[in-house]
Protein backbone atom coordinates (compact mmCIF):
# COMPACT_ATOMS: atom_id res chain seq x y z
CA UNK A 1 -78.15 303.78 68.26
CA UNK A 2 -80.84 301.53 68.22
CA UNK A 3 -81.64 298.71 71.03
CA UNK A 4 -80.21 295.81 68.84
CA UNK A 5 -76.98 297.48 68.16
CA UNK A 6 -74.11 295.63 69.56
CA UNK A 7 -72.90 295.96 73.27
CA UNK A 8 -69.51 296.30 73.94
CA UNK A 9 -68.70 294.92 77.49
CA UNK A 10 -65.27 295.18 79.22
CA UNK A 11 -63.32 297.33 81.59
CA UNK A 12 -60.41 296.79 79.49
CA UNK A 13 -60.50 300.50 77.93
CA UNK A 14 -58.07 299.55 74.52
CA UNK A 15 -59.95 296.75 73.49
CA UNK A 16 -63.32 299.13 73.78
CA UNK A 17 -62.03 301.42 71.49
CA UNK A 18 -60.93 298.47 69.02
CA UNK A 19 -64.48 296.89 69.20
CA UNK A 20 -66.31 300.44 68.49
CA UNK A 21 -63.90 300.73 65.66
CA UNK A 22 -64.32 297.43 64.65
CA UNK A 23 -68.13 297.76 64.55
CA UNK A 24 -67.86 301.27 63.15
CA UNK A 25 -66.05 299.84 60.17
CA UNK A 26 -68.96 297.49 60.05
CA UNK A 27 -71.43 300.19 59.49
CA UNK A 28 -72.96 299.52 63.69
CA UNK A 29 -72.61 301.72 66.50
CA UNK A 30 -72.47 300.14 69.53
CA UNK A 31 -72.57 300.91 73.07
CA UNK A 32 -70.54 300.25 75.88
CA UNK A 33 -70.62 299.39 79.30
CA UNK A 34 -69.41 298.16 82.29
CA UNK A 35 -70.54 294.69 83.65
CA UNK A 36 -72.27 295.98 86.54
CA UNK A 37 -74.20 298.70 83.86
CA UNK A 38 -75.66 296.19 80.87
CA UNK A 39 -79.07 297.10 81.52
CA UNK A 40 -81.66 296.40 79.27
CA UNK A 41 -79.12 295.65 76.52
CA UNK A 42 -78.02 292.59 77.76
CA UNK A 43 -81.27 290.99 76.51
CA UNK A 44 -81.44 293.43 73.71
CA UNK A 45 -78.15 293.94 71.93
CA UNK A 46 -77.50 291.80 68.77
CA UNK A 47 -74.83 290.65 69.72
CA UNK A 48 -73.01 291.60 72.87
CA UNK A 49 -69.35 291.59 72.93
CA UNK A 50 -67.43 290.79 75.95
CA UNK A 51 -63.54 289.66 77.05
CA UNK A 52 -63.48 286.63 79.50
CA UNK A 53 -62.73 288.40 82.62
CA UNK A 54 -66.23 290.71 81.98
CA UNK A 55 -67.92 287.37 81.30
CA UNK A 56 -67.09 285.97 84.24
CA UNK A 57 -68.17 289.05 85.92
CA UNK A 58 -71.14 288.63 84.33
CA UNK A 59 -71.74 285.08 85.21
CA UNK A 60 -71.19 285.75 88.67
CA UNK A 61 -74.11 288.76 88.76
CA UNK A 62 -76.25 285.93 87.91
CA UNK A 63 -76.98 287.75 84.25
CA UNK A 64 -79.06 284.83 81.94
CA UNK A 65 -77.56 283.12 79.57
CA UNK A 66 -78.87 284.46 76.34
CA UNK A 67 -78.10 283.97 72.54
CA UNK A 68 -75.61 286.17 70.63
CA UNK A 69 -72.46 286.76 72.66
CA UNK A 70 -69.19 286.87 71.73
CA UNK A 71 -66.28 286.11 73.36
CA UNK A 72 -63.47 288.81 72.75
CA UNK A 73 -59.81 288.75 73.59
CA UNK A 74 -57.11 290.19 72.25
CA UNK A 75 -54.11 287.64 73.33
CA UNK A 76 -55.87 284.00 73.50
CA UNK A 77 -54.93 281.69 76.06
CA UNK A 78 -54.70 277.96 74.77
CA UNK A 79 -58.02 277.47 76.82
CA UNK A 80 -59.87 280.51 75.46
CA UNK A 81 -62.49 278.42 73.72
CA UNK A 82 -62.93 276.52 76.40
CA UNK A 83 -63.68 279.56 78.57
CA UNK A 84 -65.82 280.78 75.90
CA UNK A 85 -68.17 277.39 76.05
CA UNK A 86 -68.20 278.01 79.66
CA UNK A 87 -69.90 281.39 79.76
CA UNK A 88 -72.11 280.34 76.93
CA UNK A 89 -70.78 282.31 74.41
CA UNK A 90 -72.09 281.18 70.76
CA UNK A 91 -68.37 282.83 69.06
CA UNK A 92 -64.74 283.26 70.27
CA UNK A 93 -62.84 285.98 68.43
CA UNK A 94 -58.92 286.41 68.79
CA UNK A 95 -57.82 289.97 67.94
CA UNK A 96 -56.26 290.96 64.89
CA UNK A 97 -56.76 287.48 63.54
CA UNK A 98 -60.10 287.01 63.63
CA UNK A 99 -61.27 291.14 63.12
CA UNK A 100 -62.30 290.57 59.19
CA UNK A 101 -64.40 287.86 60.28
CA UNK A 102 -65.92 290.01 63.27
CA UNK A 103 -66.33 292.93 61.09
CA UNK A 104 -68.03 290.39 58.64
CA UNK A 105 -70.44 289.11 61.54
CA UNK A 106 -71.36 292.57 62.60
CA UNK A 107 -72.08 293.59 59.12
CA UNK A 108 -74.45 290.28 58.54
CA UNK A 109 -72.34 288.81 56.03
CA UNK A 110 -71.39 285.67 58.16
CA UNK A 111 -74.29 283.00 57.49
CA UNK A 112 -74.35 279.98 58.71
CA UNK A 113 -75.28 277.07 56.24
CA UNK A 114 -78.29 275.34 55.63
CA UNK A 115 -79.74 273.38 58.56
CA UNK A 116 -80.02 269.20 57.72
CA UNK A 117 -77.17 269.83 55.40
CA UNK A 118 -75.25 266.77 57.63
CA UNK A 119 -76.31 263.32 58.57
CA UNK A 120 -77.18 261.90 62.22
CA UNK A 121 -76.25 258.46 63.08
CA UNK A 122 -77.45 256.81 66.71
CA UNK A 123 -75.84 253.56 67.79
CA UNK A 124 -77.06 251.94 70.84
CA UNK A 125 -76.85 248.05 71.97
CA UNK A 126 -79.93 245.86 71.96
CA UNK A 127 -78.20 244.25 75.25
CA UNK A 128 -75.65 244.85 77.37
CA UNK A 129 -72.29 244.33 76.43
CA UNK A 130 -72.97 243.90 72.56
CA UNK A 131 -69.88 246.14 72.30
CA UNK A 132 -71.91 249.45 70.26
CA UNK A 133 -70.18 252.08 72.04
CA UNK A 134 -66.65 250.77 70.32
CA UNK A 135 -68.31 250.14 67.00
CA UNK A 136 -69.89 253.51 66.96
CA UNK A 137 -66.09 254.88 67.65
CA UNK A 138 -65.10 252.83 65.02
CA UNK A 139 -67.98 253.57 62.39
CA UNK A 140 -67.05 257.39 63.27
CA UNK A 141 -63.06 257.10 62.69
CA UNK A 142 -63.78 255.54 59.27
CA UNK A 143 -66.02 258.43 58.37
CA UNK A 144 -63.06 260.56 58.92
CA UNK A 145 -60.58 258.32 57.57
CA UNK A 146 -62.60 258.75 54.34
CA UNK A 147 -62.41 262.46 54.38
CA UNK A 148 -65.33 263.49 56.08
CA UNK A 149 -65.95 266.15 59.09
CA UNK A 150 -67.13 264.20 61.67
CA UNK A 151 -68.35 264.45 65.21
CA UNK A 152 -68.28 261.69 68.06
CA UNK A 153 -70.97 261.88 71.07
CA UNK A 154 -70.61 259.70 73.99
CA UNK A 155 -74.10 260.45 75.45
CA UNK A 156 -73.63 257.39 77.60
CA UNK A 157 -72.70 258.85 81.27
CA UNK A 158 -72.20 255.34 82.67
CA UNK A 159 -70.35 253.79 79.66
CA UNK A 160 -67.01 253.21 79.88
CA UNK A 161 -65.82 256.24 77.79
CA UNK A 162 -65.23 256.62 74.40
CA UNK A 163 -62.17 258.47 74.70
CA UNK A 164 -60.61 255.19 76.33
CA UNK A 165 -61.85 253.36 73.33
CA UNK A 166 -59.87 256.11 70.81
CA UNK A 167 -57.17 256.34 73.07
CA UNK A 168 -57.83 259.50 73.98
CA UNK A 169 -58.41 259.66 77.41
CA UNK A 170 -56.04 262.18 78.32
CA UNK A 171 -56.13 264.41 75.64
CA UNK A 172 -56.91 267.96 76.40
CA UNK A 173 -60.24 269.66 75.59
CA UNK A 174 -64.14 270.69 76.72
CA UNK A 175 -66.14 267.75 77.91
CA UNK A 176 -70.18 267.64 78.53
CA UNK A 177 -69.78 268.57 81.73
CA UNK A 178 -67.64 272.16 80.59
CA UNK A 179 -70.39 273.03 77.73
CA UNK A 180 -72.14 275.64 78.48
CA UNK A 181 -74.29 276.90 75.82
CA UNK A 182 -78.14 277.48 77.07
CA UNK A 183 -80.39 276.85 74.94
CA UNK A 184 -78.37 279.34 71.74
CA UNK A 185 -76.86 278.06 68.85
CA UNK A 186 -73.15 277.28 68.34
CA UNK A 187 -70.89 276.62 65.34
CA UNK A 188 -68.85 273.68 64.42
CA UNK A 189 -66.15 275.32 63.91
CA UNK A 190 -66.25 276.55 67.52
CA UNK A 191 -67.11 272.88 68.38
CA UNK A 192 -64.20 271.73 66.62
CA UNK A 193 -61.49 274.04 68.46
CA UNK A 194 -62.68 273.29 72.34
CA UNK A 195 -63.43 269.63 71.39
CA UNK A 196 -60.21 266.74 71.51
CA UNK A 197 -59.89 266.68 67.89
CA UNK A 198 -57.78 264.60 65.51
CA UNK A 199 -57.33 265.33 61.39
CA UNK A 200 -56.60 262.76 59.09
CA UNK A 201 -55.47 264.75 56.12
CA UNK A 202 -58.96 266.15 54.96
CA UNK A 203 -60.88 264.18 57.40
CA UNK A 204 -61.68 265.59 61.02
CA UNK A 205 -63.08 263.85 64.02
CA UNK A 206 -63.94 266.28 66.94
CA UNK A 207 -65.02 264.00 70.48
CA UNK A 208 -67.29 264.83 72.78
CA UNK A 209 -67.42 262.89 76.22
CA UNK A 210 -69.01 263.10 79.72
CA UNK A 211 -66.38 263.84 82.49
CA UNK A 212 -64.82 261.37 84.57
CA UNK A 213 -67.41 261.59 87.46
CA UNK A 214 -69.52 259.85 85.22
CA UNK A 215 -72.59 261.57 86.56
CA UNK A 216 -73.12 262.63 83.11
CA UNK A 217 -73.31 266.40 83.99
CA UNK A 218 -73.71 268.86 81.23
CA UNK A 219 -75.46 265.70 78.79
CA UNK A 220 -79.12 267.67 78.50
CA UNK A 221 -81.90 267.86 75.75
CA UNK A 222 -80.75 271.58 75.45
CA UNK A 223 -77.24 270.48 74.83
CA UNK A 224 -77.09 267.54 72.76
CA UNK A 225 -80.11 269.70 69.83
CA UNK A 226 -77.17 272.48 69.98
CA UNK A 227 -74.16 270.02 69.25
CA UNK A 228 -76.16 267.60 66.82
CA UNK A 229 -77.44 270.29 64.90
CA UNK A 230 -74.32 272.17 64.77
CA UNK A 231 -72.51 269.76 63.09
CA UNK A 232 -75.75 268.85 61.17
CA UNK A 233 -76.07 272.34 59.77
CA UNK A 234 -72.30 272.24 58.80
CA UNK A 235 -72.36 269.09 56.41
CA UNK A 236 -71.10 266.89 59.23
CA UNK A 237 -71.32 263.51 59.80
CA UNK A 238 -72.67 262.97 63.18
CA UNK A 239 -72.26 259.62 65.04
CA UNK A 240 -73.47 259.55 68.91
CA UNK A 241 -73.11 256.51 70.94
CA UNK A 242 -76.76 255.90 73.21
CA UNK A 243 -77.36 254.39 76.70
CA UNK A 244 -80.14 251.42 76.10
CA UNK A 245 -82.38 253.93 78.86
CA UNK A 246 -83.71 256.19 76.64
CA UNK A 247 -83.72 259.48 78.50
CA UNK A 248 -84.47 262.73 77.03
CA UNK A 249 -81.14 263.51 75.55
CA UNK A 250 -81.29 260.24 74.08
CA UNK A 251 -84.92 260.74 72.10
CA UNK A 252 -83.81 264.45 70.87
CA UNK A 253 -80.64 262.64 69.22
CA UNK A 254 -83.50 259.60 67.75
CA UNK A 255 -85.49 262.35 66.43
CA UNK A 256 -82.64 264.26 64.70
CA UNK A 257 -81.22 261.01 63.49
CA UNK A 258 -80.91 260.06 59.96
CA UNK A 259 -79.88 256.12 60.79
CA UNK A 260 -80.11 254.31 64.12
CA UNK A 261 -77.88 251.18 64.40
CA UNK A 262 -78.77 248.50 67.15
CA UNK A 263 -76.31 246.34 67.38
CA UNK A 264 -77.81 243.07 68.46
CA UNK A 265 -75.63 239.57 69.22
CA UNK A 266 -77.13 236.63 68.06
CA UNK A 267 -78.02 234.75 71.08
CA UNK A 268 -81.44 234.54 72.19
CA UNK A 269 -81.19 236.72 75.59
CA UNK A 270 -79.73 239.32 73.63
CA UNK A 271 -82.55 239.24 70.67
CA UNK A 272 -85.17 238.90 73.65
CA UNK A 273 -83.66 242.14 75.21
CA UNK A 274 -83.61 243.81 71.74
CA UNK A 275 -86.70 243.57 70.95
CA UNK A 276 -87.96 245.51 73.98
CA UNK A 277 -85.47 248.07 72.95
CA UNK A 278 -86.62 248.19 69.37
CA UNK A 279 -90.49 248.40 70.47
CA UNK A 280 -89.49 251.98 72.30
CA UNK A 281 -87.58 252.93 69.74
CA UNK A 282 -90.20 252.67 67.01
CA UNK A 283 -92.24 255.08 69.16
CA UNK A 284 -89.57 257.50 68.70
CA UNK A 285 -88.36 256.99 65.01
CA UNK A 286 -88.98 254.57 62.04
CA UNK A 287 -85.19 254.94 60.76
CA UNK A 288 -84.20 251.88 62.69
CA UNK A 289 -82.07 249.08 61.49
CA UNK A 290 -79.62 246.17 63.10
CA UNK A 291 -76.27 245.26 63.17
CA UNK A 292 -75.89 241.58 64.21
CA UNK A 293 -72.95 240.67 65.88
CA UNK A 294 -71.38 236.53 66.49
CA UNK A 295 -70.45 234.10 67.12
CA UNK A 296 -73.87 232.58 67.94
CA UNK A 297 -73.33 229.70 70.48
CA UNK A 298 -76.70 228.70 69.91
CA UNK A 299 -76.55 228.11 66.56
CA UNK A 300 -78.80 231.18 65.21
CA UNK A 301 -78.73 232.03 61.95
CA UNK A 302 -79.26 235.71 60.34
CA UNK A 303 -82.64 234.70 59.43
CA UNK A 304 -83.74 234.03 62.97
CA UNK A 305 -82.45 237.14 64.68
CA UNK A 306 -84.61 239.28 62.24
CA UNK A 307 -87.84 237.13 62.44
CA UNK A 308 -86.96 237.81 66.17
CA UNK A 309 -86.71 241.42 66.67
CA UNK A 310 -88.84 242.22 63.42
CA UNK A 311 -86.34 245.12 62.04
CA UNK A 312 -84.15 244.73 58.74
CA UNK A 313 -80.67 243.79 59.54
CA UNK A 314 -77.96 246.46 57.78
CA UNK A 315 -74.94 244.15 58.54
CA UNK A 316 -73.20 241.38 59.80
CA UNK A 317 -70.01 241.07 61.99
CA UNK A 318 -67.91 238.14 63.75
CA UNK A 319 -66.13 238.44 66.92
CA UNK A 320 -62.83 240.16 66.25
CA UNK A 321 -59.99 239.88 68.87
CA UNK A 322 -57.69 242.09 66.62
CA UNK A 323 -59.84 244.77 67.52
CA UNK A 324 -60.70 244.46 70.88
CA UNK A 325 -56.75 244.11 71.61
CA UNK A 326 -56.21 247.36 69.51
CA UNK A 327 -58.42 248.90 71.61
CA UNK A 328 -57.76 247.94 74.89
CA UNK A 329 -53.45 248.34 73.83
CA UNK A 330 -53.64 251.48 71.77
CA UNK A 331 -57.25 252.65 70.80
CA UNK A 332 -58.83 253.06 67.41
CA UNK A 333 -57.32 255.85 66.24
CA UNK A 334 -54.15 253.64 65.67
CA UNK A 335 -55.89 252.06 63.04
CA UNK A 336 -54.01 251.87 59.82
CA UNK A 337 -55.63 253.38 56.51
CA UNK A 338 -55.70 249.78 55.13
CA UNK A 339 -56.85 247.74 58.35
CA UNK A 340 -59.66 245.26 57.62
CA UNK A 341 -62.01 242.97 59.22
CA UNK A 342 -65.54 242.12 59.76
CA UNK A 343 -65.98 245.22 61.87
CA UNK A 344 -65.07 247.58 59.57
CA UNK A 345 -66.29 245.88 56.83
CA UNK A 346 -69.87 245.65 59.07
CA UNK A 347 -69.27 249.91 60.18
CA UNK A 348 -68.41 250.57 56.34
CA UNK A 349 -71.72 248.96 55.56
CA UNK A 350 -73.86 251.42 58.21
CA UNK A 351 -71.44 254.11 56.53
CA UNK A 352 -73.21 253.69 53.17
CA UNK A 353 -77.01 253.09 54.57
CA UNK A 354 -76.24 256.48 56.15
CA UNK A 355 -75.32 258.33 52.81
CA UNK A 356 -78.55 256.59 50.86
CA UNK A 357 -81.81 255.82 52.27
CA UNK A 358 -81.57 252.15 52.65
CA UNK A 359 -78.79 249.85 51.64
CA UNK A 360 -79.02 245.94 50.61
CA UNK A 361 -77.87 243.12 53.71
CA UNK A 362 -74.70 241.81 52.62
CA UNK A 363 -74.00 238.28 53.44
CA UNK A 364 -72.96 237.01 57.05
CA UNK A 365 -69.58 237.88 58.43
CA UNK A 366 -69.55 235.31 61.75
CA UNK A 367 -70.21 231.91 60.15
């Protein structure tokens, strides 16, 4: 055995004998140990393998988080993944279903795909109140109304929840403040079974939201790289909703981001307030583009709100009280596959920009 041969932790004795025969079968010999007797191999081992109550017990000896565990158990509970985010394990594994794909791992024939193979959009309001946090849930349930894999970040700890403006807000699943990952890697796939998630026949949309203290626990730089370029790496389309304080989460999402959206009303406060916002933002990216929303009481036209804030305006959108009732009676995901608009047509718009480079200004939807 060598020191980056897998380490079997557990004091369950059958499931170390189906793990050793498991990695035998994958041409490794491990080792095994007790919690209390990892040693060395802890920080060694590639990978270690471990059932949630030796996890714990290895959370509690204050053991560092570390790259390459794997979560073992051989009867899941329904919260199993969740467990598994909370110790930081990068894989959860349910016994006999999953023992192919183990074997497979152990073996090095489980690659992960090409990193960048996704797209990154950030959507963030050049004021407050210009309503980005439901258009970003919007632009995101469209993406996967269309087909697509898609993941939904709320990194906005004093928003007022995504998962309110989907509906969601009592669905079961891992929040920011439950995701513990370190600074390793983790899969969408694992993403996609702790996460609230909703299919719409080929499409996906996993959601990811602080927790109800709204202290924004768990919403780190460390974090938010792991989940972006998780779903990044898998061909995802990832949309995450920004606070206008751009904190450190917030710039690792700007410089990961294919697209950012500001979505800017056309009053003059607003444009005023947007273009401070826009001024940091070029700092941190050059992808930046607007999303101008009406009625303008003032009278401003297109035109003026992008000599104002200086940045090319992607699309247009009226005030839409069909939408704001839908959200505030049912949430978005009631949408029908046919519903219209001028926000969807306006999110449909960002939609394309973000699958081509740049994208031509269609004509005003609030006049």
């Amino acid at each position: 055995m060598t020191a980056r041969d897998p380490l079997i932790v557990t004091r369950d004795v059958g499931l170390a004998e189906e793990l050793s025969r498991i990695a035998a079968a994958a041409g490794r010999e491990p080792r095994r140990a007790a919690p209390e007797d990892v040693g060395e191999g802890w920080r060694t081992a590639r990978p270690v393998l471990l059932d949630p109550c030796a996890a714990a017990e290895c959370t509690a000896a204050g053991l560092p988080r570390r790259t390459g565990t794997v979560l073992v158990s051989r009867d899941p509970e329904p919260d199993f993944w969740r467990e598994a985010f909370r110790h930081g394990a990068r894989h959860a594994v349910g016994l006999p279903e999953d023992e192919q794909w183990l074997v497979e791992l152990l073996a090095g024939l489980t690659e992960e795909p090409v990193s960048g193979a996704g797209s990154v959009l950030a959507v963030l309001g050049g004021c407050g109140g210009a309503g980005a946090s439901v258009f970003a849930a919007l632009t995101a349930v469209l993406a996967a109304g269309e087909g697509r894999r898609c993941m939904l970040l709320d990194c906005d700890p004093l928003g007022g929840g995504l998962d309110f403006a989907l509906g969601e807000e009592r669905a079961d699943g891992v929040r920011w403040s439950e995701l513990s990952i370190g600074t390793g890697r983790v899969t969408a796939d694992a993403l996609r079974e702790a996460l609230p998630t909703r299919r719409f026949g080929s499409g996906v949309l996993s959601l990811l939201c602080p927790g109800r203290s709204g202290r924004g626990e768990g919403i780190t730089k460390s974090s938010v790289e792991a989940v972006v370029e998780a779903g990044a790496r898998a061909g995802e389309t990832v949309v995450c909703d920004l606070p206008r304080t751009l904190d450190e989460p917030s710039a690792e999402v700007l410089r990961r981001a294919d697209l950012t959206a500001v979505v800017i009303p056309a009053e003059v406060r607003a444009c005023a307030a947007a273009g401070r916002l826009l001024t940091s933002l070029r700092e941190r990216t050059d992808a930046v583009r607007a999303v101008v929303r009406g009625p303008a009481p003032g009278g401003l036209e297109v035109s003026d709100v992008r000599r104002s804030v200086d940045v090319e305006i992607l699309a247009t959108m009226r005030a839409d009280p069909r939408m704001a009732g839908l959200v505030d009676r049912f949430g978005l995901y009631a949408l029908g596959s046919g519903t219209r608009g001028p926000s969807v047509r306006a999110a449909r718009k960002v939609l394309g920009a973000l699958a081509e480079t740049r994208r031509e200004t269609g004509d005003s939807d609030f006049r």
